[in-house]
Protein backbone atom coordinates (compact mmCIF):
# COMPACT_ATOMS: atom_id res chain seq x y z
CA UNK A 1 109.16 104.34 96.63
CA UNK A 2 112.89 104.50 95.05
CA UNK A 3 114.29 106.98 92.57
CA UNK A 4 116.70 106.51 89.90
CA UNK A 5 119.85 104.97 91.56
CA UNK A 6 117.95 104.05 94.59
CA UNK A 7 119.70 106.86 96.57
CA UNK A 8 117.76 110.20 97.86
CA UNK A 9 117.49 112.52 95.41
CA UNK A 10 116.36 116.22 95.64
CA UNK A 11 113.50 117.54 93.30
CA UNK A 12 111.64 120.99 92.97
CA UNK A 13 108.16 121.88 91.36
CA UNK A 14 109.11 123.28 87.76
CA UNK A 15 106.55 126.04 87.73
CA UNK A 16 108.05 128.18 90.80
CA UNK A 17 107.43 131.58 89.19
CA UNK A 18 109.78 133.66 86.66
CA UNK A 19 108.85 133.99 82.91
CA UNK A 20 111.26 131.65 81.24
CA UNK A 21 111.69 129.51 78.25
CA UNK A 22 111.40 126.31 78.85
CA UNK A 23 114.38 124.83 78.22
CA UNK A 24 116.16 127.88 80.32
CA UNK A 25 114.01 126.33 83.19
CA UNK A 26 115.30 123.09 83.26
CA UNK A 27 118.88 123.75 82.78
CA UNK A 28 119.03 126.37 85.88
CA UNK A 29 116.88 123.71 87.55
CA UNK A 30 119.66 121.02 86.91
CA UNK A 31 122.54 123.71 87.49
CA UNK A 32 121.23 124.75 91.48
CA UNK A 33 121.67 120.91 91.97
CA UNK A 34 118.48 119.31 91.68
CA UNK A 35 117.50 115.76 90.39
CA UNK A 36 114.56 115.98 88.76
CA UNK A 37 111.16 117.94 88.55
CA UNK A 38 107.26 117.66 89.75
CA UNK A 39 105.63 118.46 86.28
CA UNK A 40 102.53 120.93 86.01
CA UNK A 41 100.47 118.95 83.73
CA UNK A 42 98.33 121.11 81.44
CA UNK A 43 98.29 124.39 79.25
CA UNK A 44 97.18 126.50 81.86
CA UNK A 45 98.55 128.87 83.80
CA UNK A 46 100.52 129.76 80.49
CA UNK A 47 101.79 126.31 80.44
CA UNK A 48 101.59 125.97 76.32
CA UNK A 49 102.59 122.72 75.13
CA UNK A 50 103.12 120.88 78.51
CA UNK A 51 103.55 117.35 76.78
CA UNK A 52 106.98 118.40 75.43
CA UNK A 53 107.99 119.09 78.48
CA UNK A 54 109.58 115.37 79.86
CA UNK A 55 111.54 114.82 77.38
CA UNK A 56 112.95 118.98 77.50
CA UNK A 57 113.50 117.83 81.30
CA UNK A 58 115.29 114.72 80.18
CA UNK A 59 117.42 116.15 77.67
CA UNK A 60 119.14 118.66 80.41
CA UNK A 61 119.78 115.71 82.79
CA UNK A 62 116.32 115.59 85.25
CA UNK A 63 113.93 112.82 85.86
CA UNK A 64 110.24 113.48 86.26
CA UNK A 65 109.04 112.46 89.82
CA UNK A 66 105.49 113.32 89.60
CA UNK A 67 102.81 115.04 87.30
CA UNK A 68 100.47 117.32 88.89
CA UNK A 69 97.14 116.77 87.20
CA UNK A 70 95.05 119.81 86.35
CA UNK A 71 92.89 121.92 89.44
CA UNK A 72 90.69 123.82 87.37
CA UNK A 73 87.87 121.99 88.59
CA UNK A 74 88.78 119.88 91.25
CA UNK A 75 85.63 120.34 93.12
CA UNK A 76 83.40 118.62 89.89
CA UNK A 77 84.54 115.10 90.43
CA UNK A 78 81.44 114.32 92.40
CA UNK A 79 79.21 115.78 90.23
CA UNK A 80 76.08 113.54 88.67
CA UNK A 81 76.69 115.54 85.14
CA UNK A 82 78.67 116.42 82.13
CA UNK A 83 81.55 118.20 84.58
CA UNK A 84 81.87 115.34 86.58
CA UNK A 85 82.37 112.57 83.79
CA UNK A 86 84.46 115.16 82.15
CA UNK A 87 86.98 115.50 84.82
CA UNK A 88 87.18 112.13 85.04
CA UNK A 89 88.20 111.70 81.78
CA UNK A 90 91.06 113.96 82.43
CA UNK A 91 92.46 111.91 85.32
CA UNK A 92 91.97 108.45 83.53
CA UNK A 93 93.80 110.69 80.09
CA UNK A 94 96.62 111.99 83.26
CA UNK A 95 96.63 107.78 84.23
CA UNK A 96 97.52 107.24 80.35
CA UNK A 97 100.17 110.18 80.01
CA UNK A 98 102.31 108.70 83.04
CA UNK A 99 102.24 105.63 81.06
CA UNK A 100 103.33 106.84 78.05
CA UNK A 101 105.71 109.33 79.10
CA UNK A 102 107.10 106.86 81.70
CA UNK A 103 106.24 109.05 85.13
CA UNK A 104 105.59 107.08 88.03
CA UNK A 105 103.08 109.17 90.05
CA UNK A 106 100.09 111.91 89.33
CA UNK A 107 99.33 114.08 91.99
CA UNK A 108 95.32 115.07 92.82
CA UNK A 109 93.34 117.07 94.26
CA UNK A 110 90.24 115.56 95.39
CA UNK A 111 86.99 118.29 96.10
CA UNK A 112 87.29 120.15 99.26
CA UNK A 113 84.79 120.34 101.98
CA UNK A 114 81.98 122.19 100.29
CA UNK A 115 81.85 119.21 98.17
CA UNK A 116 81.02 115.91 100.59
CA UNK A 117 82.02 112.70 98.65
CA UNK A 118 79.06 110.62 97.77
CA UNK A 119 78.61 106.82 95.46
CA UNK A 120 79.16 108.52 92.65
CA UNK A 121 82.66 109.85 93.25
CA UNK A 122 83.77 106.96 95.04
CA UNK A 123 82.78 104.82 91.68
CA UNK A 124 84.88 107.15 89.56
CA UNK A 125 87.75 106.89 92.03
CA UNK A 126 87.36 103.19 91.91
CA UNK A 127 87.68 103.43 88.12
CA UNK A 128 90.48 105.86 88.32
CA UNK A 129 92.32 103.20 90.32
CA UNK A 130 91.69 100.32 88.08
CA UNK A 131 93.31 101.69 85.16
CA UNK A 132 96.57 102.91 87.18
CA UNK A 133 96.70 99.19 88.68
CA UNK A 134 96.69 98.12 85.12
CA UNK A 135 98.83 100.51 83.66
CA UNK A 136 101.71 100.92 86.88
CA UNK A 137 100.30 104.38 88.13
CA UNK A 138 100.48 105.94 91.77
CA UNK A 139 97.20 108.63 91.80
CA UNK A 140 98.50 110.36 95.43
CA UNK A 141 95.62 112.39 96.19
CA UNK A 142 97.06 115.48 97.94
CA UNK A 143 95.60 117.49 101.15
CA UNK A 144 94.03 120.67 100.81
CA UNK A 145 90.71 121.80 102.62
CA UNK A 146 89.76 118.33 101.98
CA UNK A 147 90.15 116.57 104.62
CA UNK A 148 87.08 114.77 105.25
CA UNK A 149 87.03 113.95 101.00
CA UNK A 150 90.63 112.59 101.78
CA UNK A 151 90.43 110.41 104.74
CA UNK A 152 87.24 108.70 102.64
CA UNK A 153 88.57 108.00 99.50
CA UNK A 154 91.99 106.60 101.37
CA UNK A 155 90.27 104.29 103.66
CA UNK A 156 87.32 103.11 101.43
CA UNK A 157 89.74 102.46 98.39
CA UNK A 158 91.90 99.66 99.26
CA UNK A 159 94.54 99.87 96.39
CA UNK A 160 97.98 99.32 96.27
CA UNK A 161 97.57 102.74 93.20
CA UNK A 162 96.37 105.21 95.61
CA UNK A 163 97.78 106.91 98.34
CA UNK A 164 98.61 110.39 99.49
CA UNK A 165 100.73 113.34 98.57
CA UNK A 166 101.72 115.17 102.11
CA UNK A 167 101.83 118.82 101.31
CA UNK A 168 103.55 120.56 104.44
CA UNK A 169 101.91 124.04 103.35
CA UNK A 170 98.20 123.54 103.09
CA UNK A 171 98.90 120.93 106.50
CA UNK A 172 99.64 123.55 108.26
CA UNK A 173 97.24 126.37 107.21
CA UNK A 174 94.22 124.24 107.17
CA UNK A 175 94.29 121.12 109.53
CA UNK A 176 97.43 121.71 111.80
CA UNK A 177 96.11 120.00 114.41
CA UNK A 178 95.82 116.48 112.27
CA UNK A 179 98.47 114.28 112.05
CA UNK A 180 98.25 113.49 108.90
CA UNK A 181 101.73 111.93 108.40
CA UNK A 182 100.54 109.57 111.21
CA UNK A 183 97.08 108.93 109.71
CA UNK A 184 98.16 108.19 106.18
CA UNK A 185 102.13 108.21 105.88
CA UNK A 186 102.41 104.44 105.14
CA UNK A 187 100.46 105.51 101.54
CA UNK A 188 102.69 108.70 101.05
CA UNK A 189 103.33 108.35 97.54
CA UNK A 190 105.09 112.74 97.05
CA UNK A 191 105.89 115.27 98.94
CA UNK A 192 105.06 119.09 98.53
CA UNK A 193 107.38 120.70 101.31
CA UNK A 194 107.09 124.40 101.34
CA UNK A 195 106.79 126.85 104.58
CA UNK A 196 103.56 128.99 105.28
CA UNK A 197 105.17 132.41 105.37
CA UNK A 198 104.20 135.09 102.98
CA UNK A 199 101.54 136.79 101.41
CA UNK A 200 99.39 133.80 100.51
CA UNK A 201 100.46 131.91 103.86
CA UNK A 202 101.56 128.84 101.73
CA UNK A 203 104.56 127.89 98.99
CA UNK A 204 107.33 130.21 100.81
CA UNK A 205 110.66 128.55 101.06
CA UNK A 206 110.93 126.41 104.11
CA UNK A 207 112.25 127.51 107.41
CA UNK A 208 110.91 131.17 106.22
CA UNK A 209 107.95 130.03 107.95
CA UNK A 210 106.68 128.48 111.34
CA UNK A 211 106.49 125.19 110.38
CA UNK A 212 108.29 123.25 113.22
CA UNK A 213 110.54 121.32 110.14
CA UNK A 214 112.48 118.90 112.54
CA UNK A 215 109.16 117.68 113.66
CA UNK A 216 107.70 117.55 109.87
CA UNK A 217 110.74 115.65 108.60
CA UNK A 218 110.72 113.34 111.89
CA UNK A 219 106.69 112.43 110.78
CA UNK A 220 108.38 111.82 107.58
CA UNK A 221 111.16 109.43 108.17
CA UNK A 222 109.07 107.45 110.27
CA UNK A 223 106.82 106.68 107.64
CA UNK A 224 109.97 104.75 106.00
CA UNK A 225 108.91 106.91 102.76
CA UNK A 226 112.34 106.74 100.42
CA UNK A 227 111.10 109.41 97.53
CA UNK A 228 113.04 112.17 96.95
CA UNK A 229 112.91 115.66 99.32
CA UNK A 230 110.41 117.42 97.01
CA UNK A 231 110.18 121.23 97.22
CA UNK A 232 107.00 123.57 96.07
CA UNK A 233 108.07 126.83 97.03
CA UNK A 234 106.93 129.50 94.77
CA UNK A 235 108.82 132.89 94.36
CA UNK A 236 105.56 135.11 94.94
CA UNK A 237 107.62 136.84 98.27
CA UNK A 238 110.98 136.37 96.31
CA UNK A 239 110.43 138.33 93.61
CA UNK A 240 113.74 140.46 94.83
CA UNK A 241 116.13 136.97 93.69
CA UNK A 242 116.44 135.86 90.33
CA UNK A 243 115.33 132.75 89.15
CA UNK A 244 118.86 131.39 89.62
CA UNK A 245 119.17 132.86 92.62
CA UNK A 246 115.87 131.46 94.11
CA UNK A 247 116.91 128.11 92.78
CA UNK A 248 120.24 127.94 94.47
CA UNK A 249 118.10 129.35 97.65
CA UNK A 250 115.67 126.42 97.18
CA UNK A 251 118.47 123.61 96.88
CA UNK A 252 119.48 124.87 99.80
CA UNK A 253 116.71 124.18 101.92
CA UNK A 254 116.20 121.45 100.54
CA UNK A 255 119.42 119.77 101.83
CA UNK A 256 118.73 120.94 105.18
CA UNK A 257 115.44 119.45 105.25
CA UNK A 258 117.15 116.19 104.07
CA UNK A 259 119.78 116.43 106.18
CA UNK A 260 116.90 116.65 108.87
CA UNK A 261 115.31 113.18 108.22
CA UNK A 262 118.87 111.27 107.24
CA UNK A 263 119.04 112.05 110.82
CA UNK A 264 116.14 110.78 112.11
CA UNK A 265 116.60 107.39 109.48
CA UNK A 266 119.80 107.05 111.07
């Protein structure tokens, strides 16, 4: 996948922590040095009027790599009621948003173990993916505790509109002995790169963690994956920077982590 001006760009997840205006957001986003943003797309969380948010983004210079649709109730999508169709709805209304908000990709996550996969689900997957093939929608369904869920929705639906979001974090603190990258990076469609330090073990700023990163970015280059180096750190062990601070802190990482694959691609 290529980014505006088919050159590597650098991107961060918008919703890192900090109460700020919106706008405020974006512009210290663009000002650490980033490119563009992964979107949180709903109201919660104290998200208010998410739709305004692309063109806010826009209008201080950043492009919008990715939506993350809502987790609220991930683990209903296989569900033979009201829940299930419900959700559904939501991803097929996320499908529609890229679309009209012109945003290439929407990031999911599918139910986690407790939840096994059954006809049902796979049918509303297979519908999900029929309207993002008509409408020019990636769906990259993203690994969590999922992993079974995951590997059976990639390999039973055979569609150029689905494919995987590689988050480094939740790799490494459930499933660290998969290779995922291996398994699944010729679909990687995003990237969530964040270390597994902290109080939460998950969304600290890489190489504050144990995550081997010349090995992670290796697995990534040799997938031939050309998105931008997407970071979704979170400042819940930060809370001594400011926002702009934490920013500049993130860009930087970021850049080494780039500089890390270049290498490899070279």
């Amino acid at each position: 996948m290529n980014f505006p001006g088919n050159r590597l760009m650098f991107t961060i997840y918008d919703w890192f922590g900090y109460e700020l205006p919106i706008k405020d957001r974006y512009q210290l986003i663009k000002e650490a040095g980033f490119d563009g943003v992964l979107m949180w797309w709903s109201d919660g969380f104290g998200r208010g009027d998410y739709r305004s948010g692309p063109q806010i983004a826009r209008d201080a210079g950043l492009f919008i790599e990715n939506i993350h649709t809502p987790i609220q109730n991930e683990n209903n999508l296989w569900l033979d009621n009201l829940d299930g169709e419900a959700l559904t709805d939501c991803y097929l209304q996320c499908v529609a948003d890229c679309a009209e908000f012109g945003i290439p990709t929407m990031v999911v996550h599918l139910p986690n173990e407790n939840h096994p996969y059954n006809a049902l689900g796979l049918d509303r997957v297979m519908r999900i993916a029929e309207k993002a093939e008509q409408l020019g929608v990636n769906v990259a369904m993203e690994n969590l505790r999922n992993f079974t869920n995951l590997s059976y929705v990639l390999e039973q639906v055979d569609s150029l509109r689905i494919g995987f979001c590689y988050d480094s974090g939740h790799h490494y603190s459930h499933y660290p002995n998969d290779d995922l990258l291996s398994m699944y990076g010729s679909r990687l469609m995003a990237l969530h790169l964040h270390d597994n330090n902290g109080s939460y073990a998950q969304h600290g700023l890489p190489f504050d963690g144990t995550i081997d990163w010349s090995a992670t970015m290796k697995k990534i280059a040799e997938t031939n994956y050309s998105g931008a180096t997407a970071i979704e750190a979170m400042n819940w062990d930060y809370e001594n920077l400011s926002a702009k601070e934490f920013l500049h802190k993130a860009f930087e990482r970021a850049k080494r982590l780039e500089a890390l694959r270049s290498l490899e691609m070279n």
